[in-house]
PDB file of N, CA and C in Angstrom:
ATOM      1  N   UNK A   1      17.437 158.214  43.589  1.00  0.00           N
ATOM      2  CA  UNK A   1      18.053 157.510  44.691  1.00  0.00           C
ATOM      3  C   UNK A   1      18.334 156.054  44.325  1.00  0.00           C
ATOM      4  N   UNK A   2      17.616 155.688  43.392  1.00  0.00           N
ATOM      5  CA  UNK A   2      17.749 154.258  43.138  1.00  0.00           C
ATOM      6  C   UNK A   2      18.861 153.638  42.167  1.00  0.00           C
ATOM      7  N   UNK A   3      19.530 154.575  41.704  1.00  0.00           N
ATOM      8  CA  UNK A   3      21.127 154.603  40.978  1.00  0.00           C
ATOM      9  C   UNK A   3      22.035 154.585  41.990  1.00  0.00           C
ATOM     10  N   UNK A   4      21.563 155.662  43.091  1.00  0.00           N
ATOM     11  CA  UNK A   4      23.115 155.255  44.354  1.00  0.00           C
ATOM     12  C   UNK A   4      23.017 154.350  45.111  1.00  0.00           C
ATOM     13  N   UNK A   5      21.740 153.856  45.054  1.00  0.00           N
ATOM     14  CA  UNK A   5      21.938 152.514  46.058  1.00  0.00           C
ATOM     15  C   UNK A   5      22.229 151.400  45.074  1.00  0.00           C
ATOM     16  N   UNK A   6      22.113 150.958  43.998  1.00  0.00           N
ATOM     17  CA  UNK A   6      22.513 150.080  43.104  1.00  0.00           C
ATOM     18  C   UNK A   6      24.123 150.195  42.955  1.00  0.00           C
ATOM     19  N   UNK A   7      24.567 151.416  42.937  1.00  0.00           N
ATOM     20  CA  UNK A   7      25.897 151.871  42.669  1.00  0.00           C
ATOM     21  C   UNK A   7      26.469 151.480  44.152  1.00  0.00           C
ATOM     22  N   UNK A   8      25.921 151.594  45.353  1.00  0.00           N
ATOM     23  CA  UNK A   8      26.602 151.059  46.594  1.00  0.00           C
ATOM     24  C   UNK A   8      26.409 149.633  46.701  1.00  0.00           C
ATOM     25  N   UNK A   9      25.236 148.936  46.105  1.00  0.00           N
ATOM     26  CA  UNK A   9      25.201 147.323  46.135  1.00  0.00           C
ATOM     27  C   UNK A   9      26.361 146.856  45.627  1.00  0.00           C
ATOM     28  N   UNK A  10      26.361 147.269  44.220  1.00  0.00           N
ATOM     29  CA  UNK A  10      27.933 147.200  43.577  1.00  0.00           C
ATOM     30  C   UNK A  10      29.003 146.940  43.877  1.00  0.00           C
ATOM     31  N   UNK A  11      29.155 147.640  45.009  1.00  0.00           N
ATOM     32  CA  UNK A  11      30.137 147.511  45.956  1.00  0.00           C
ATOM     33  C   UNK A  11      30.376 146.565  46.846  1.00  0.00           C
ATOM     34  N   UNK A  12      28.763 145.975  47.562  1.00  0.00           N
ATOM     35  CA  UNK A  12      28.982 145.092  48.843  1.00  0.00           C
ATOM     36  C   UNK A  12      29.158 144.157  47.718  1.00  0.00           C
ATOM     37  N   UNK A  13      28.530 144.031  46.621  1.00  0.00           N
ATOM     38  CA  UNK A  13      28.261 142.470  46.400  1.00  0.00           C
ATOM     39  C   UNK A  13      29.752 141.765  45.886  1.00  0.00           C
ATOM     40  N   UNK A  14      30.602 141.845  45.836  1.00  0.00           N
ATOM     41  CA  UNK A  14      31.848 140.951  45.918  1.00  0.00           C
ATOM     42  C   UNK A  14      31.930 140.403  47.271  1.00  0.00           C
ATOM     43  N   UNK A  15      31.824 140.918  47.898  1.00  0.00           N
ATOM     44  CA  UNK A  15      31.975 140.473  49.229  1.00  0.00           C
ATOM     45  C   UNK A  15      30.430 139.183  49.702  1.00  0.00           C
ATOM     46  N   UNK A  16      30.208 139.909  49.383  1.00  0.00           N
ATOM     47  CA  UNK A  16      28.919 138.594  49.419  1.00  0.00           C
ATOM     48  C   UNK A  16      28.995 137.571  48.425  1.00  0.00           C
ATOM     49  N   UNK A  17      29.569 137.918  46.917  1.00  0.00           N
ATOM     50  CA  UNK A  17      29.988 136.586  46.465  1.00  0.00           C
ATOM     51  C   UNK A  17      30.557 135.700  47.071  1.00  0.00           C
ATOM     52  N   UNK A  18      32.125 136.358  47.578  1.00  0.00           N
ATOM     53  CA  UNK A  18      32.946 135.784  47.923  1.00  0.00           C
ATOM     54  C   UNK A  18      32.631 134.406  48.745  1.00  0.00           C
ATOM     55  N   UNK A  19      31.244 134.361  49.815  1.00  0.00           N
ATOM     56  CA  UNK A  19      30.551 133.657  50.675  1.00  0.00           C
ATOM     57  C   UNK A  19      29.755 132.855  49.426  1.00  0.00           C
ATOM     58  N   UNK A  20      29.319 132.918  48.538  1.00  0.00           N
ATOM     59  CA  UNK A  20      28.469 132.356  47.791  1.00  0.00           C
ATOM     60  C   UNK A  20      26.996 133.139  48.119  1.00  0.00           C
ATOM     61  N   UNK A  21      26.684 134.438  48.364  1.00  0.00           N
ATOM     62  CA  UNK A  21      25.487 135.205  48.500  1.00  0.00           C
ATOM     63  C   UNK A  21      25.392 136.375  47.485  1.00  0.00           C
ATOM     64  N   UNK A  22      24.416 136.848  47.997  1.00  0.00           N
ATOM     65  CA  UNK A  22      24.668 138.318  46.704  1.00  0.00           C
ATOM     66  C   UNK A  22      23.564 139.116  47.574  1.00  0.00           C
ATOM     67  N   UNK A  23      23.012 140.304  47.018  1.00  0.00           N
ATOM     68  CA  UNK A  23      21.700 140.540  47.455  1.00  0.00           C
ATOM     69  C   UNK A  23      20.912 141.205  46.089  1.00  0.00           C
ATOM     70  N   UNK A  24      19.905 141.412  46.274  1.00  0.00           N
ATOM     71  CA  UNK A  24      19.227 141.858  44.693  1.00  0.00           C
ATOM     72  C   UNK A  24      18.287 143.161  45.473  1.00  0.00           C
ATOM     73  N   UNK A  25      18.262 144.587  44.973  1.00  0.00           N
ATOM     74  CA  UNK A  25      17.402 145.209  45.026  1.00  0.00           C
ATOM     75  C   UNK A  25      16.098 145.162  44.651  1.00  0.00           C
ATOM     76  N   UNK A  26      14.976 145.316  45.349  1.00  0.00           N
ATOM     77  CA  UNK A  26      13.589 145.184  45.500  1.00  0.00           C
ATOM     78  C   UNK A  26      13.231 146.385  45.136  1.00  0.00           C
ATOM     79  N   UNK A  27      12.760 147.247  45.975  1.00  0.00           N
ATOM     80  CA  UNK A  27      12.231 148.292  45.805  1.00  0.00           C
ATOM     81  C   UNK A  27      12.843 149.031  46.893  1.00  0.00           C
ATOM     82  N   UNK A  28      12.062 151.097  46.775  1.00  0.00           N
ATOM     83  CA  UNK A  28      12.279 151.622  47.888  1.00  0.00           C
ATOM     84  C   UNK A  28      11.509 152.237  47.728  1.00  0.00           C
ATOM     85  N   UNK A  29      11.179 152.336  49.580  1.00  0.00           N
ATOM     86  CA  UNK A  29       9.619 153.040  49.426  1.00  0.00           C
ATOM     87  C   UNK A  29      10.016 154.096  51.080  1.00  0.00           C
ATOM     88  N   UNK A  30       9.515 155.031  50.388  1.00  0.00           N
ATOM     89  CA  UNK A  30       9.332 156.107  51.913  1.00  0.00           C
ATOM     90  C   UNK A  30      11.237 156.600  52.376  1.00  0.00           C
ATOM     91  N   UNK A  31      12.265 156.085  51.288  1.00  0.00           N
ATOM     92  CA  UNK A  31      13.470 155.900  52.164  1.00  0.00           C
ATOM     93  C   UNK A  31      13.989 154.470  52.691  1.00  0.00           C
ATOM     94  N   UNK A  32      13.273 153.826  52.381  1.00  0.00           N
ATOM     95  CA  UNK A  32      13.686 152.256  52.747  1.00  0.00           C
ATOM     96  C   UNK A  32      13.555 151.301  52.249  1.00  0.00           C
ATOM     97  N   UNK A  33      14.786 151.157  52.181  1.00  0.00           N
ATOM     98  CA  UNK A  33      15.394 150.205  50.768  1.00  0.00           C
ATOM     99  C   UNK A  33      15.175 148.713  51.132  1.00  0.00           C
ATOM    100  N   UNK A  34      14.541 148.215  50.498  1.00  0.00           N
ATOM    101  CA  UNK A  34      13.904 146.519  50.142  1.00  0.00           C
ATOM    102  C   UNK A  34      14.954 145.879  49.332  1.00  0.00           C
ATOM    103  N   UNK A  35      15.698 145.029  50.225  1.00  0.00           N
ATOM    104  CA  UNK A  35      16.226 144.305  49.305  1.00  0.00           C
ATOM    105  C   UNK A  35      15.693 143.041  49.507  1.00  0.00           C
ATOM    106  N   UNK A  36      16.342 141.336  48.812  1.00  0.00           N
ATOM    107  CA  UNK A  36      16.587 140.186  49.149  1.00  0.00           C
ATOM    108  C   UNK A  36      17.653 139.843  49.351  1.00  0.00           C
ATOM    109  N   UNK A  37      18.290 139.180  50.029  1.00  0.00           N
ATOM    110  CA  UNK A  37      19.219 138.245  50.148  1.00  0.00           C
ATOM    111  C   UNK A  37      19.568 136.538  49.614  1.00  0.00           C
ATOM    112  N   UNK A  38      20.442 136.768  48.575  1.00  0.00           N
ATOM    113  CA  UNK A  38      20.161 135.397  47.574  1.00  0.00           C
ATOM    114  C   UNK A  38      21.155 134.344  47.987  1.00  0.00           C
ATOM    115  N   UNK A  39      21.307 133.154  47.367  1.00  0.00           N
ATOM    116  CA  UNK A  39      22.555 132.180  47.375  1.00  0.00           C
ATOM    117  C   UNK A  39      22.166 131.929  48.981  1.00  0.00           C
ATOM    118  N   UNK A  40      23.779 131.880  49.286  1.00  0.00           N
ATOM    119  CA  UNK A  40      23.914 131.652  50.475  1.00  0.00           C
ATOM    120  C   UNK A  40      23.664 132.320  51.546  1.00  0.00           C
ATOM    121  N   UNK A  41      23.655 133.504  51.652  1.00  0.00           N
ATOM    122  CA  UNK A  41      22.829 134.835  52.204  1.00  0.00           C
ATOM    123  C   UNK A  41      21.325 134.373  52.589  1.00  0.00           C
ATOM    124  N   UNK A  42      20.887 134.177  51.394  1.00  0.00           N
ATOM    125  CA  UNK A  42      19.639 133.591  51.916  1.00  0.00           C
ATOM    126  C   UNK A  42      18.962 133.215  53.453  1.00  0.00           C
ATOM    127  N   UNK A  43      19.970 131.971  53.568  1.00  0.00           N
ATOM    128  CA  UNK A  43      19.688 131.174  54.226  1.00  0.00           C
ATOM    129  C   UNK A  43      20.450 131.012  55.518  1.00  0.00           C
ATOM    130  N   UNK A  44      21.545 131.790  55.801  1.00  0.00           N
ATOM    131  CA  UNK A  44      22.401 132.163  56.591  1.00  0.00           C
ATOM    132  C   UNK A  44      21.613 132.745  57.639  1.00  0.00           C
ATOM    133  N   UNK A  45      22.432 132.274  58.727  1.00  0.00           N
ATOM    134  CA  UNK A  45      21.944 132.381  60.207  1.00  0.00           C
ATOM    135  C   UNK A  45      22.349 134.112  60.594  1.00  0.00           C
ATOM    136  N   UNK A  46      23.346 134.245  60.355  1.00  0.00           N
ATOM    137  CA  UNK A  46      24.315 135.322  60.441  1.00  0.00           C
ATOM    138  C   UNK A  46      23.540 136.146  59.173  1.00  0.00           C
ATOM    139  N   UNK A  47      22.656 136.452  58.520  1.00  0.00           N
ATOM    140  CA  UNK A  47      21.751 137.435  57.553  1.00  0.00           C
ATOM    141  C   UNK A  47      21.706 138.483  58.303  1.00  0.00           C
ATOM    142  N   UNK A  48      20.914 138.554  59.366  1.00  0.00           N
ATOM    143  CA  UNK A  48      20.399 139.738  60.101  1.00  0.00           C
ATOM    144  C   UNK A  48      21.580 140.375  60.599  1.00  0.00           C
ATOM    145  N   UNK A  49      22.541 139.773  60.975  1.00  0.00           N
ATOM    146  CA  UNK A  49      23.765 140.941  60.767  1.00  0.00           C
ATOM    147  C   UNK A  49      24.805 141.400  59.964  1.00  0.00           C
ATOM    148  N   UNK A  50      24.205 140.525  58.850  1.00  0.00           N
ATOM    149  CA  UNK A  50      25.081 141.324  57.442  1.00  0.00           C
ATOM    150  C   UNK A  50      23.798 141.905  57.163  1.00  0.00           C
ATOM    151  N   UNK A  51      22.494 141.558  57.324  1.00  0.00           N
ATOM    152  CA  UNK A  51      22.042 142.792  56.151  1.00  0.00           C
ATOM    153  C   UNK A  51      21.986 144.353  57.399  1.00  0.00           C
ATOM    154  N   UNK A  52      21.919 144.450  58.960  1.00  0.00           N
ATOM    155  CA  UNK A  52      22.592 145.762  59.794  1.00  0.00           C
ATOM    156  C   UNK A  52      23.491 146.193  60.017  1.00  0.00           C
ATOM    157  N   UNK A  53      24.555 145.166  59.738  1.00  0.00           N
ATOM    158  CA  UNK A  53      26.037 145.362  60.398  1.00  0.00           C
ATOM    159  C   UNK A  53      26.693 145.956  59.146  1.00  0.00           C
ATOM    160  N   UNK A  54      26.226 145.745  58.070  1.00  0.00           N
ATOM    161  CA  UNK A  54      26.787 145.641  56.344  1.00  0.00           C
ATOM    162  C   UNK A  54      25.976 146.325  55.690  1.00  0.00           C
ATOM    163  N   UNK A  55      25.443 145.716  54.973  1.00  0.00           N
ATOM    164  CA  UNK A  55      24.663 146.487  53.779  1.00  0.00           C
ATOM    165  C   UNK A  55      23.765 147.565  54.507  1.00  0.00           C
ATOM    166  N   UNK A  56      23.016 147.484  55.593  1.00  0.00           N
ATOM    167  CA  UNK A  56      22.331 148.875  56.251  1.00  0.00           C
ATOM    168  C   UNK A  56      23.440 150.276  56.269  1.00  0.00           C
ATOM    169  N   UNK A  57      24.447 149.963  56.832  1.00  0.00           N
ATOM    170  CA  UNK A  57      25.098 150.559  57.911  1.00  0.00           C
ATOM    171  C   UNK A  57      26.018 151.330  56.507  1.00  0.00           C
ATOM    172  N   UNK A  58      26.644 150.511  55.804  1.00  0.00           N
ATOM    173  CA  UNK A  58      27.253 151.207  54.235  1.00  0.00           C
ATOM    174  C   UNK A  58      26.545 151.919  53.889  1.00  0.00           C
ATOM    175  N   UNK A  59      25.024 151.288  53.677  1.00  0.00           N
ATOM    176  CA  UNK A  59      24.094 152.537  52.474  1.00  0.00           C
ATOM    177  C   UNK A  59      23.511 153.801  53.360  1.00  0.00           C
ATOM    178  N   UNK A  60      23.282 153.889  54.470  1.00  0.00           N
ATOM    179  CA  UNK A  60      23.289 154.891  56.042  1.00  0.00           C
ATOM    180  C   UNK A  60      24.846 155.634  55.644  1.00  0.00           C
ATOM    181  N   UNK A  61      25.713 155.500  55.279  1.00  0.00           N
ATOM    182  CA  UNK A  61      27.057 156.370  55.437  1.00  0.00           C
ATOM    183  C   UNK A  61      26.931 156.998  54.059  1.00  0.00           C
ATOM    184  N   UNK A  62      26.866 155.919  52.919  1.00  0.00           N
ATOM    185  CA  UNK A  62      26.992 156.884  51.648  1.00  0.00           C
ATOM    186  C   UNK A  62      25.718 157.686  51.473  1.00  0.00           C
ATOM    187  N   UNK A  63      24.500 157.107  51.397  1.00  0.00           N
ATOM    188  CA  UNK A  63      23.079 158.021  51.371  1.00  0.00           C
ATOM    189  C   UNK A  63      22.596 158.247  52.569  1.00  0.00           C
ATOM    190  N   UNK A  64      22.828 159.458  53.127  1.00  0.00           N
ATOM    191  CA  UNK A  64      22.196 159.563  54.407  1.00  0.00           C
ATOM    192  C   UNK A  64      20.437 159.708  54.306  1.00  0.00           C
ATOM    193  N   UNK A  65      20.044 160.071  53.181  1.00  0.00           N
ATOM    194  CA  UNK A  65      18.449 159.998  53.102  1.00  0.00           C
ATOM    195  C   UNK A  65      17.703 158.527  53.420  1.00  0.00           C
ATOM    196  N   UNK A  66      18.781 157.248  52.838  1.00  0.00           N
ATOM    197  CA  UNK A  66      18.029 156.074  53.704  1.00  0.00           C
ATOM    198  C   UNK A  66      17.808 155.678  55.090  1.00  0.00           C
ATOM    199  N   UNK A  67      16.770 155.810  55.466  1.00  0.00           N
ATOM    200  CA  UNK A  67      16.266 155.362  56.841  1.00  0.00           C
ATOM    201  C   UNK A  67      16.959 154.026  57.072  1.00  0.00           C
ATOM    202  N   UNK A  68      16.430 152.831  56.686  1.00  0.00           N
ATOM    203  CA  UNK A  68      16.949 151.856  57.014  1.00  0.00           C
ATOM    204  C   UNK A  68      16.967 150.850  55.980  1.00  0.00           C
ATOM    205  N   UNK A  69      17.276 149.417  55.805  1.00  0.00           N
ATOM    206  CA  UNK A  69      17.295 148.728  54.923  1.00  0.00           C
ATOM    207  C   UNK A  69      16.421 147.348  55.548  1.00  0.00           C
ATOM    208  N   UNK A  70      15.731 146.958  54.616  1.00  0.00           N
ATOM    209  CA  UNK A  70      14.981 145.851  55.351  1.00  0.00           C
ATOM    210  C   UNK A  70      14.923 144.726  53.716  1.00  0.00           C
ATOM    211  N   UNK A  71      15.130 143.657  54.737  1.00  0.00           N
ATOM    212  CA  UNK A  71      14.723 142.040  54.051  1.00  0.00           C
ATOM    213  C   UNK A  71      13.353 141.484  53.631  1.00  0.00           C
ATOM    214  N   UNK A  72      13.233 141.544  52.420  1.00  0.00           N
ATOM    215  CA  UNK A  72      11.719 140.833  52.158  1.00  0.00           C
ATOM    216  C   UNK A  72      11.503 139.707  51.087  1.00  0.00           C
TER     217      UNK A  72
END
Protein backbone atom coordinates (compact mmCIF):
# COMPACT_ATOMS: atom_id res chain seq x y z
CA UNK A 1 0.00 0.00 0.00
CA UNK A 2 2.78 2.24 0.59
CA UNK A 3 3.83 2.50 -3.28
CA UNK A 4 0.14 3.74 -4.11
CA UNK A 5 0.02 6.23 -1.75
CA UNK A 6 3.51 7.64 -2.64
CA UNK A 7 2.43 7.19 -6.31
CA UNK A 8 -0.86 9.40 -5.41
CA UNK A 9 1.39 12.00 -3.33
CA UNK A 10 3.12 12.31 -6.63
CA UNK A 11 0.41 13.60 -7.90
CA UNK A 12 -0.90 16.20 -5.25
CA UNK A 13 2.49 17.45 -4.74
CA UNK A 14 2.78 19.95 -7.75
CA UNK A 15 0.02 21.47 -6.62
CA UNK A 16 1.28 22.04 -3.30
CA UNK A 17 4.49 23.25 -4.75
CA UNK A 18 2.90 25.51 -6.72
CA UNK A 19 1.85 27.35 -3.07
CA UNK A 20 5.38 26.81 -1.83
CA UNK A 21 4.22 23.44 0.37
CA UNK A 22 4.70 19.85 -0.31
CA UNK A 23 3.76 17.05 2.05
CA UNK A 24 6.19 14.11 3.01
CA UNK A 25 4.91 10.61 3.90
CA UNK A 26 5.31 9.37 7.51
CA UNK A 27 4.05 6.25 8.04
CA UNK A 28 0.83 4.02 7.83
CA UNK A 29 -0.55 2.28 10.39
CA UNK A 30 -3.95 0.29 10.70
CA UNK A 31 -4.98 2.08 7.10
CA UNK A 32 -4.04 5.52 8.05
CA UNK A 33 -1.81 7.32 6.36
CA UNK A 34 0.58 9.79 8.46
CA UNK A 35 1.74 12.32 6.65
CA UNK A 36 3.50 16.00 7.34
CA UNK A 37 2.85 18.99 5.80
CA UNK A 38 6.10 21.01 4.82
CA UNK A 39 7.09 24.64 3.42
CA UNK A 40 4.27 26.59 3.38
CA UNK A 41 1.66 23.95 4.12
CA UNK A 42 3.11 23.77 7.23
CA UNK A 43 2.05 26.63 8.60
CA UNK A 44 -1.04 27.52 6.69
CA UNK A 45 -4.23 28.30 8.27
CA UNK A 46 -6.16 26.68 5.45
CA UNK A 47 -3.92 22.98 6.24
CA UNK A 48 -6.84 21.27 7.72
CA UNK A 49 -8.64 21.68 4.59
CA UNK A 50 -6.13 20.77 2.18
CA UNK A 51 -4.95 17.96 4.11
CA UNK A 52 -9.51 16.72 4.07
CA UNK A 53 -10.62 18.54 1.27
CA UNK A 54 -7.30 17.29 -0.86
CA UNK A 55 -4.93 14.95 -0.03
CA UNK A 56 -7.60 12.79 2.30
CA UNK A 57 -10.36 12.86 -0.08
CA UNK A 58 -7.83 11.93 -3.44
CA UNK A 59 -6.14 9.04 -1.53
CA UNK A 60 -10.10 7.82 -0.20
CA UNK A 61 -10.98 7.73 -4.20
CA UNK A 62 -7.82 6.06 -5.56
CA UNK A 63 -7.20 3.53 -2.41
CA UNK A 64 -10.34 2.82 -0.98
CA UNK A 65 -8.56 0.64 1.85
CA UNK A 66 -7.39 4.10 3.45
CA UNK A 67 -9.50 5.06 6.29
CA UNK A 68 -8.35 8.43 6.65
CA UNK A 69 -5.29 10.63 6.44
CA UNK A 70 -3.99 12.42 9.42
CA UNK A 71 -1.21 15.24 10.21
CA UNK A 72 1.61 14.59 12.59
Amino acid sequence: MRKKVEAVLNEIRPALERDGGNVELIDIVDCVVQVRLLGACGGCPMSQITLSQGIEKILKERIPEVIRVEAV
